[in-house]
C-alpha atoms as a PDB file:
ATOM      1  CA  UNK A   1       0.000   0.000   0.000  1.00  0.00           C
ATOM      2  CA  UNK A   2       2.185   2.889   1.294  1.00  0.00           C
ATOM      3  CA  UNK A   3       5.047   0.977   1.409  1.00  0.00           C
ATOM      4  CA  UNK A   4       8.710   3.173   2.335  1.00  0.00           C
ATOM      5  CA  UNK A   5       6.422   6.066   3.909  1.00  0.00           C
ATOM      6  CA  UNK A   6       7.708   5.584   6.970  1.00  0.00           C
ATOM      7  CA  UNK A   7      10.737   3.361   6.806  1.00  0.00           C
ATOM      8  CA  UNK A   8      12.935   1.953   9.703  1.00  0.00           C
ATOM      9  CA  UNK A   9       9.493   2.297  12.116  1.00  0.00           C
ATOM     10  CA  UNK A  10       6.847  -0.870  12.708  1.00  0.00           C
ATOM     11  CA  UNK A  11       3.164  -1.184  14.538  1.00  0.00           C
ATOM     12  CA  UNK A  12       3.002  -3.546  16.960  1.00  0.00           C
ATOM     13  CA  UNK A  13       0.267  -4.721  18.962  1.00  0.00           C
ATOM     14  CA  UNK A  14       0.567  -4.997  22.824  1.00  0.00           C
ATOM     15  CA  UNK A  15      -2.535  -7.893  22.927  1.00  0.00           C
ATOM     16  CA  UNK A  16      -0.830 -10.129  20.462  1.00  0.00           C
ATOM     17  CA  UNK A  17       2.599  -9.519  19.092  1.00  0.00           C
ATOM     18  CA  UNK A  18       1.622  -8.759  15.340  1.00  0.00           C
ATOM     19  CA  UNK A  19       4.062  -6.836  13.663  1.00  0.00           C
ATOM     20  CA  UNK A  20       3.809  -4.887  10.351  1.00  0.00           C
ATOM     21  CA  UNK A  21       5.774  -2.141   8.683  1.00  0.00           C
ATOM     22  CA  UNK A  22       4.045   1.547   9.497  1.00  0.00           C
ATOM     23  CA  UNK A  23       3.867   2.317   5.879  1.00  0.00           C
ATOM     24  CA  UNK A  24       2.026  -0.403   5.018  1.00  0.00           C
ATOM     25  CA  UNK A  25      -0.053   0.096   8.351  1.00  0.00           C
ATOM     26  CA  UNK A  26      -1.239   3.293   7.013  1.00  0.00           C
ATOM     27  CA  UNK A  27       1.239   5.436   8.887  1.00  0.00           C
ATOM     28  CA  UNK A  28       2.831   8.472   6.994  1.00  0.00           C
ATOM     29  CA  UNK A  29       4.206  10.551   9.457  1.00  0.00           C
ATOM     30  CA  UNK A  30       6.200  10.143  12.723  1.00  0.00           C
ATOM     31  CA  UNK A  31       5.815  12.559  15.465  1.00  0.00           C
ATOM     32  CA  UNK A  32       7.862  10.345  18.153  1.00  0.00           C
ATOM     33  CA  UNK A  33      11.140  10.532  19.329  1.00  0.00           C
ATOM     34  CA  UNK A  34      10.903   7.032  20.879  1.00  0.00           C
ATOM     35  CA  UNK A  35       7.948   4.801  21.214  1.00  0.00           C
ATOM     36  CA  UNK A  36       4.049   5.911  20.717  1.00  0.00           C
ATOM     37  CA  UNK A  37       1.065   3.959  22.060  1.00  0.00           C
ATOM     38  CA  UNK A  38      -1.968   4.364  20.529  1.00  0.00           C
ATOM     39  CA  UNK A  39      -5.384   3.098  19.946  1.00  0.00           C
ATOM     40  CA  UNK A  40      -5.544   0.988  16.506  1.00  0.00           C
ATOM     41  CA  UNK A  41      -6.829  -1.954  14.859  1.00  0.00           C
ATOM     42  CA  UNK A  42      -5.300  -5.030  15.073  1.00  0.00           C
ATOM     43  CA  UNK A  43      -5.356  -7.068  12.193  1.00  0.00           C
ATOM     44  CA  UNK A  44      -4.966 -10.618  13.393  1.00  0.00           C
ATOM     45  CA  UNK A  45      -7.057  -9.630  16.632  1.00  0.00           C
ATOM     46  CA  UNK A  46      -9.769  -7.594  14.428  1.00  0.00           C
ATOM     47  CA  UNK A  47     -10.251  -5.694  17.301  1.00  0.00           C
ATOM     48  CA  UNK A  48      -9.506  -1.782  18.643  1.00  0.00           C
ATOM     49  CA  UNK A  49      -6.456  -2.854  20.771  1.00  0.00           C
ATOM     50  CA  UNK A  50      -3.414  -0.611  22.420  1.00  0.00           C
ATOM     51  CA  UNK A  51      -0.385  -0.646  19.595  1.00  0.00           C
ATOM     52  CA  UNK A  52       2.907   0.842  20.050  1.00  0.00           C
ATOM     53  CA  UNK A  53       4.460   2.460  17.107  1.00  0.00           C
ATOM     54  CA  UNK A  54       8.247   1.814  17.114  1.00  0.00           C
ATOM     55  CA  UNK A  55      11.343   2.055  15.517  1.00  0.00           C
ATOM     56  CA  UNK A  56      13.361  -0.898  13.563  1.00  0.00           C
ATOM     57  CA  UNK A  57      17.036  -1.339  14.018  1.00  0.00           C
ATOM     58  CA  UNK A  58      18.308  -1.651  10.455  1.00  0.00           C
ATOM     59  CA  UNK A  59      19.897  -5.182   9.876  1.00  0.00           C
ATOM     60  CA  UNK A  60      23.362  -5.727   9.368  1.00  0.00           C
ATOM     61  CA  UNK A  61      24.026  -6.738   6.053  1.00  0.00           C
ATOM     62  CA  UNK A  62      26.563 -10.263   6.098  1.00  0.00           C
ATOM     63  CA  UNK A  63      29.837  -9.983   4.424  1.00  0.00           C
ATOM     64  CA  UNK A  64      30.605 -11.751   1.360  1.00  0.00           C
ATOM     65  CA  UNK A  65      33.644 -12.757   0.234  1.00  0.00           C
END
């Protein structure tokens, strides 16, 4: 959907672990230093739950010979 709107952050929900990328969540803009709970839908849960929205550490990238 909106995928690389808001890259290096994910949406998480506190009820059940799911974990998706905020752009593709729906989320264009970051007003957090750090983490932000908030009121959203859950889409495994299908329920209004309590998500956090929070930011990725990038992966390392392995070294190849």
């Amino acid at each position: 959907m909106l995928r690389g709107y808001a890259p290096g952050w994910q949406v998480r929900c506190l009820t059940c672990g799911f974990k998706i990328a905020a752009g593709e969540a729906g989320v264009v803009r970051i007003a957090a230093a750090g983490k932000s709970y908030k009121l959203g839908w859950c889409r495994r849960c299908r329920r209004l739950r309590c998500i956090v929205v929070e930011r990725v550490k990038p992966r390392k990238k392995p070294d190849t010979p």
